[in-house]
Every structure is written in structure tokens, then in C-alpha cells.
N, C-alpha and C. Protein backbone atom coordinates (compact mmCIF):
# COMPACT_ATOMS: atom_id res chain seq x y z
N UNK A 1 -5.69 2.87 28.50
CA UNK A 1 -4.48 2.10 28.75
C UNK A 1 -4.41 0.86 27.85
N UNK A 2 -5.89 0.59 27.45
CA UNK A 2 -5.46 -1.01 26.81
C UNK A 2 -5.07 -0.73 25.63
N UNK A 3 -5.28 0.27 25.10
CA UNK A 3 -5.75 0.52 23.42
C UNK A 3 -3.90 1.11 23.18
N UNK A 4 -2.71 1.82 24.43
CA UNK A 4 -1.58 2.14 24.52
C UNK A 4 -0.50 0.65 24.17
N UNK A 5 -1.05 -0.28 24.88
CA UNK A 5 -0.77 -1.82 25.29
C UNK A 5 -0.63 -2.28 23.25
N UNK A 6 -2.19 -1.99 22.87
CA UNK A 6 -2.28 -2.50 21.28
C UNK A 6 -1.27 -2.06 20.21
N UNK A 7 -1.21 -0.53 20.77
CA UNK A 7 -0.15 -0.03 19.52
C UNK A 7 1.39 -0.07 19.73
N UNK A 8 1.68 -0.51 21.36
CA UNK A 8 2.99 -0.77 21.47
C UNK A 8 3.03 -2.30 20.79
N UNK A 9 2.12 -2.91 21.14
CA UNK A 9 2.40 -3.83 20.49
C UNK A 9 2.38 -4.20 18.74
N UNK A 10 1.89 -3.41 18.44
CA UNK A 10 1.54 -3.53 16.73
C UNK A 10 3.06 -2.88 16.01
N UNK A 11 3.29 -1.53 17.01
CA UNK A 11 5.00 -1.46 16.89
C UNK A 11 5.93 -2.53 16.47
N UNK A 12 5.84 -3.19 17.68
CA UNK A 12 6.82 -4.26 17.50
C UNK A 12 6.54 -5.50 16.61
N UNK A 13 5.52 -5.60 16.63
CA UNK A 13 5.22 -6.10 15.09
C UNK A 13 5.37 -5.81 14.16
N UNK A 14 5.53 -4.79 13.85
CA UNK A 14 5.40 -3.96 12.66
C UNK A 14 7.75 -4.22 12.24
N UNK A 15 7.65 -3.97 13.30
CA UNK A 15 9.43 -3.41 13.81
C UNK A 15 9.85 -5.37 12.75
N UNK A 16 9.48 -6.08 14.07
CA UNK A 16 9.62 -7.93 13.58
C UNK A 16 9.27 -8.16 12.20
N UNK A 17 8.30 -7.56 11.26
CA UNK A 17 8.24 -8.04 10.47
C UNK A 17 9.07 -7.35 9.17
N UNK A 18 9.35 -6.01 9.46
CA UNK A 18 10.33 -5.74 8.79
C UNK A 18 11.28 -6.21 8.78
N UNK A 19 12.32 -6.60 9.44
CA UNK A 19 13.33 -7.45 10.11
C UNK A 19 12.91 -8.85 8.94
N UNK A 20 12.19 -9.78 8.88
CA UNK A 20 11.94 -11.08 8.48
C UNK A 20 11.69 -10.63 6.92
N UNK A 21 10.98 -9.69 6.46
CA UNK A 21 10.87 -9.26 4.97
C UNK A 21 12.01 -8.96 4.27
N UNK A 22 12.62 -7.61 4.50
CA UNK A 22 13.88 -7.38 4.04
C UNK A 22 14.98 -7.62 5.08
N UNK A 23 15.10 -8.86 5.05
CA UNK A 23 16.64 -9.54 5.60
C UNK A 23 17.30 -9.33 4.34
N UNK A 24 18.56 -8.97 5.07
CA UNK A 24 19.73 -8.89 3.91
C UNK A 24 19.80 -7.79 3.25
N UNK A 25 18.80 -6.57 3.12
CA UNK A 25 18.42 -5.31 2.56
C UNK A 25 18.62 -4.48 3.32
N UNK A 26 19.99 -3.40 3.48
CA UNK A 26 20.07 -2.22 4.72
C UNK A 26 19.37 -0.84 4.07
N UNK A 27 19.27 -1.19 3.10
CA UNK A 27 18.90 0.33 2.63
C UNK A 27 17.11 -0.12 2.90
N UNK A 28 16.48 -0.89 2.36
CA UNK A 28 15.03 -1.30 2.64
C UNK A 28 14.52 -1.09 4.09
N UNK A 29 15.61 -1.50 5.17
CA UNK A 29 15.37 -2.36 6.38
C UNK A 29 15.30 -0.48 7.25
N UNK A 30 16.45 -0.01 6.42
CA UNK A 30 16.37 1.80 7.08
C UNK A 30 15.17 2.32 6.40
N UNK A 31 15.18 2.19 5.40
CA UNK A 31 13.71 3.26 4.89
C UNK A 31 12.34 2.61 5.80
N UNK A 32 12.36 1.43 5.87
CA UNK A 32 10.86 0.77 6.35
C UNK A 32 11.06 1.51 8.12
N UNK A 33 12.19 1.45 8.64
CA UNK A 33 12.19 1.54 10.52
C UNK A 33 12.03 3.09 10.56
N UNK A 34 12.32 3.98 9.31
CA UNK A 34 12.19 5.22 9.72
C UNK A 34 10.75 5.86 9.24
N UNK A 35 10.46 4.85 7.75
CA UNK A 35 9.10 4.78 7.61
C UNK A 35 7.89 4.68 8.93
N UNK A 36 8.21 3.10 9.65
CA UNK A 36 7.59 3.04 11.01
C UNK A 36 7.04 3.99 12.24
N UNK A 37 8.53 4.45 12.38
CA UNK A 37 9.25 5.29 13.73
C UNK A 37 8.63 6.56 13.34
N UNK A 38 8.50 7.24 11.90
CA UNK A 38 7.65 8.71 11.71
C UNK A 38 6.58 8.31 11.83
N UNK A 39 5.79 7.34 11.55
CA UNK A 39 4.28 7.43 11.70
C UNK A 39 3.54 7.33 12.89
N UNK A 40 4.71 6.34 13.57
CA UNK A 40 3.93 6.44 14.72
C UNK A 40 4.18 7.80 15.95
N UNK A 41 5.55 8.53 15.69
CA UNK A 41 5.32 9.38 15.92
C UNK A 41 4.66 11.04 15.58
N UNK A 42 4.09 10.67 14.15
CA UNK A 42 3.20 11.57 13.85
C UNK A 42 1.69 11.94 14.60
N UNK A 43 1.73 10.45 15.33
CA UNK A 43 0.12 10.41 16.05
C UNK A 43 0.27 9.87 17.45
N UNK A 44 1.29 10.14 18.00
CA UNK A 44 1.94 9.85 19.21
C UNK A 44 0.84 10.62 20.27
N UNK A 45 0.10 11.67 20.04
CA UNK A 45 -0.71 12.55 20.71
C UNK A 45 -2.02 12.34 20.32
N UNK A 46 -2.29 11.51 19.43
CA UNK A 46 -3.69 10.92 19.40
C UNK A 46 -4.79 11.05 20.61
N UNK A 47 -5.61 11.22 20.47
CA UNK A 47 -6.64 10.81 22.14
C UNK A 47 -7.86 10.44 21.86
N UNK A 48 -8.50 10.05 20.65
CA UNK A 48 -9.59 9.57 19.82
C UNK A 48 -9.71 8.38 20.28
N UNK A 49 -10.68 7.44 21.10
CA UNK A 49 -10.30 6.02 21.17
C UNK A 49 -10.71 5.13 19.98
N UNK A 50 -11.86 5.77 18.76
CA UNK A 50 -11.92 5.59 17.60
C UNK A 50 -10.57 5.40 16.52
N UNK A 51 -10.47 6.90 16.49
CA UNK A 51 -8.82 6.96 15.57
C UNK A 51 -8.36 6.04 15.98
N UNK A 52 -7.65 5.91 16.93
CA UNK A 52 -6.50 4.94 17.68
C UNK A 52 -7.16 3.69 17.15
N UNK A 53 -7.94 3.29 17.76
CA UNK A 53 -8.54 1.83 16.96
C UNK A 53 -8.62 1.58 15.04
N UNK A 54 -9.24 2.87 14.19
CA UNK A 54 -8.73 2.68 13.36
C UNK A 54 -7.60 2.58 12.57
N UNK A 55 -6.48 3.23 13.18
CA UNK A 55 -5.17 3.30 12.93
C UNK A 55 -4.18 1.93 13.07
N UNK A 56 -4.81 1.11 14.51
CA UNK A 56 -4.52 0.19 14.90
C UNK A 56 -4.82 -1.17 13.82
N UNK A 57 -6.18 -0.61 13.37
CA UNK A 57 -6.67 -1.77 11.97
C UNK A 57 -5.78 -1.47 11.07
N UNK A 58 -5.70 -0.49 10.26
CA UNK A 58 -4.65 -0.30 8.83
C UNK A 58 -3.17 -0.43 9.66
N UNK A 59 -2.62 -0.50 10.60
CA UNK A 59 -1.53 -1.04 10.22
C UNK A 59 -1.12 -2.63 11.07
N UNK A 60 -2.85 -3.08 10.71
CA UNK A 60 -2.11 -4.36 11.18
C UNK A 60 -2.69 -4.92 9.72
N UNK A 61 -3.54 -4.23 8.64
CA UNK A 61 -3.15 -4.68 7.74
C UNK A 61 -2.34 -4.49 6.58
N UNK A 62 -1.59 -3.42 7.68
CA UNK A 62 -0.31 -2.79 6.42
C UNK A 62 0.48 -4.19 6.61
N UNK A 63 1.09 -5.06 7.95
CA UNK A 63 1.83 -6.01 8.69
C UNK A 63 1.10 -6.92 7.72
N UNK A 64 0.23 -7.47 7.72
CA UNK A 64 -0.37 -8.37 6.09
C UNK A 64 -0.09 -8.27 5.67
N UNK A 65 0.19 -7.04 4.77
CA UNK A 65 0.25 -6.83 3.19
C UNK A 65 1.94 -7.34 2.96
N UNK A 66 2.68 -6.85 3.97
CA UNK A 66 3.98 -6.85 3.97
C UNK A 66 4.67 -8.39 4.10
N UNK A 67 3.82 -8.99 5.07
CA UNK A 67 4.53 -10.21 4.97
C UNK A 67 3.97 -11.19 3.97
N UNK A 68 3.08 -10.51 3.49
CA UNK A 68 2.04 -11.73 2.33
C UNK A 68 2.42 -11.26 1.01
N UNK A 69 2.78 -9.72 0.73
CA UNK A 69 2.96 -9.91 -0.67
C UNK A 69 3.90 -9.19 -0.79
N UNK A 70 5.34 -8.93 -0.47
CA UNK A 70 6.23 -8.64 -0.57
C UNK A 70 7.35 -9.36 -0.68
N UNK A 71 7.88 -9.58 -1.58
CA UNK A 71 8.93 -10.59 -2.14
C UNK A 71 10.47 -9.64 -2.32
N UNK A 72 11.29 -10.18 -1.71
CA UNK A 72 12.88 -9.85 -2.59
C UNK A 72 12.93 -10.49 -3.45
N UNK A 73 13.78 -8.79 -4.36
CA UNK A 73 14.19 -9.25 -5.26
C UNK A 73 15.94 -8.80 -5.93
N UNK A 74 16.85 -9.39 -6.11
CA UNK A 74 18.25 -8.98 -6.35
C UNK A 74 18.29 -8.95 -7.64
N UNK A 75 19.17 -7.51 -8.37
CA UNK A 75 19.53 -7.34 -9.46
C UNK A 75 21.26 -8.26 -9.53
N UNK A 76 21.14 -9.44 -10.36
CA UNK A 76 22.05 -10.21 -10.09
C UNK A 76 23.11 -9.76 -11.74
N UNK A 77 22.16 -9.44 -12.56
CA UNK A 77 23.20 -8.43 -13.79
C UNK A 77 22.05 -7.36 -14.26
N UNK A 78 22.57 -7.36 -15.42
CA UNK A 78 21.76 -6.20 -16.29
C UNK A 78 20.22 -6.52 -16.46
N UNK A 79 20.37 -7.92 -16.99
CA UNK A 79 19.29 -8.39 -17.63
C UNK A 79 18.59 -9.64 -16.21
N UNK A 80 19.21 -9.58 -15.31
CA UNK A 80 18.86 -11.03 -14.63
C UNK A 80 18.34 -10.59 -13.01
N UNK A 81 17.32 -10.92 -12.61
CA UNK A 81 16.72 -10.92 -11.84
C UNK A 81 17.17 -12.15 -10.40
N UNK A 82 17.36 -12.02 -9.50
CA UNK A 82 17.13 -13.52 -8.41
C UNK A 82 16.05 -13.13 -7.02
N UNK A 83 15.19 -14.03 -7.82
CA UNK A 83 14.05 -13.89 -6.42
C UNK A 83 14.37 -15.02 -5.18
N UNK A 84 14.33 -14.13 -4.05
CA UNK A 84 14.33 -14.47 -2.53
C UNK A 84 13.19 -14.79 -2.10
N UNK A 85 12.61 -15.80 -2.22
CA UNK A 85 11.00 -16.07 -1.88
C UNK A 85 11.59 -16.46 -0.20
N UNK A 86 10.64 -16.05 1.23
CA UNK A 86 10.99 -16.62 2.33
C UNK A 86 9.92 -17.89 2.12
N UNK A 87 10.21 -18.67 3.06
CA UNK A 87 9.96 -20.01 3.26
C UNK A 87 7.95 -20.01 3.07
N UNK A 88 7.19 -19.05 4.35
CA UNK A 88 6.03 -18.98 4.23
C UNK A 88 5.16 -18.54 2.77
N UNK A 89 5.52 -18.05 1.88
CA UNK A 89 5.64 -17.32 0.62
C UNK A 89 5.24 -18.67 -0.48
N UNK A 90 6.11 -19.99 -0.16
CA UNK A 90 6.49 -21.04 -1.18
C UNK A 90 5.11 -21.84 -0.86
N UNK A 91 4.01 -22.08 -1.84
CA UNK A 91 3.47 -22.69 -2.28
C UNK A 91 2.86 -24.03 -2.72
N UNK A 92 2.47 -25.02 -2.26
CA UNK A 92 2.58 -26.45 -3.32
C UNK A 92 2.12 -26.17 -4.54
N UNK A 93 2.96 -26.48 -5.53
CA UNK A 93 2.12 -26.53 -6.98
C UNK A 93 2.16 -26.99 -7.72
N UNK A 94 1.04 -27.08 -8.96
CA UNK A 94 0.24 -28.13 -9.02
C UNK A 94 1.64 -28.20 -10.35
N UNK A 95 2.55 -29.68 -10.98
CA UNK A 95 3.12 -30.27 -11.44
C UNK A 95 2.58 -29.16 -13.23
N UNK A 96 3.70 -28.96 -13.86
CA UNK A 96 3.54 -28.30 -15.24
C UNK A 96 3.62 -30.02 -16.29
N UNK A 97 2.68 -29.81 -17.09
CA UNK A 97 2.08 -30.77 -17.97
C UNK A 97 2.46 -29.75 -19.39
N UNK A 98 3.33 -30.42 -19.84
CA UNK A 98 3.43 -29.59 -21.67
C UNK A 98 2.40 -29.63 -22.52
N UNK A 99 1.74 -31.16 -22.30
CA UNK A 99 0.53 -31.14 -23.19
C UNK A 99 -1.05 -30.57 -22.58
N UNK A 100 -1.49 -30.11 -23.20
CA UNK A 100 -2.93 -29.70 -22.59
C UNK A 100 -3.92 -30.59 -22.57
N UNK A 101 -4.17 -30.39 -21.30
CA UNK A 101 -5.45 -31.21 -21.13
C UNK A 101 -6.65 -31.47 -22.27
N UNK A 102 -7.38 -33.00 -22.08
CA UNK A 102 -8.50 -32.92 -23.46
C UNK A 102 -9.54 -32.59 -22.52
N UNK A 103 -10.36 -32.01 -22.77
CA UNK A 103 -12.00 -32.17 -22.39
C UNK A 103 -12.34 -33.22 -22.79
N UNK A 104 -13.87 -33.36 -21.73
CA UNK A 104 -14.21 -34.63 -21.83
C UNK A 104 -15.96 -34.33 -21.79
């Protein structure tokens, strides 16, 4: 029962973070929920409490991968790109200097 509890919940995680990645993307936002929705019903009959636990690991670090290194991006012309960085994504960084540093 607990291990039923984990993957409903990793669902809806999985569900939330698609939602927050491709905002604004219907064609992304359908491929990722039907992406989701087949896998987990591919193993819906699971009874391994192993499997289930490993399955439970790769897609909570599929839910990583997705919100850590997945960036929008809009074809704004031919040649021109516009990146959608979300807020967690943005960085402090370190000030661009034209001249190069001397050693010392």
C-alpha cells in the first residue's frame, strides 16, 4: 500500500511539473501527459516491490532532469531564436570583463 501512495504521488508530480516546464506549449504539454499517462499505464500491474521502487527512482529522476535542464525555446523567425528561461533556471553571474585577466 505504501509503495501505491509513492507512485500516485510521483504521478502527480510528474503531471505538476510538466504543467510549470512547458507552459505556453500545447503540443509539448500533450506529448509529455500522454508520454506520462502510457508509462504509467504500461506497469500499472507491476507486483515486484523492487521494480516498483526502482521505477519510482528513474522517474523521480526523470522529474529532475525535466525541471533542471529543460529550457523553452521559441522560433521567433528564420534565423532567431527566444529563450524562456523560468525563474528557478536564472543564475547569478559572475559580471563579463572585455579585458582578460593578468596573472599574478
Amino acid at each position: 500500500m505504501e509503495s501505491r501512495l509513492k507512485v500516485i504521488k510521483l504521478f502527480k508530480m510528474l503531471h505538476r511539473t510538466r504543467l510549470d516546464v512547458f507552459k505556453d506549449d500545447n503540443m509539448a504539454l500533450t506529448a509529455a501527459r500522454l508520454k506520462i499517462n502510457d508509462e504509467f499505464k504500461k506497469n500499472k500491474n507491476e507486483t515486484s516491490e523492487e521494480n516498483i521502487s526502482q521505477m519510482i527512482k528513474m522517474g523521480r529522476g526523470v522529474e529532475t532532469i525535466l525541471r533542471q535542464g529543460v529550457l523553452q525555446v521559441e522560433h521567433v523567425s528564420e534565423d532567431t531564436l527566444k529563450l524562456r528561461p523560468r525563474k528557478p533556471l536564472l543564475l547569478e553571474n559572475v559580471p563579463y570583463c572585455d579585458k582578460p585577466r593578468s596573472k599574478t
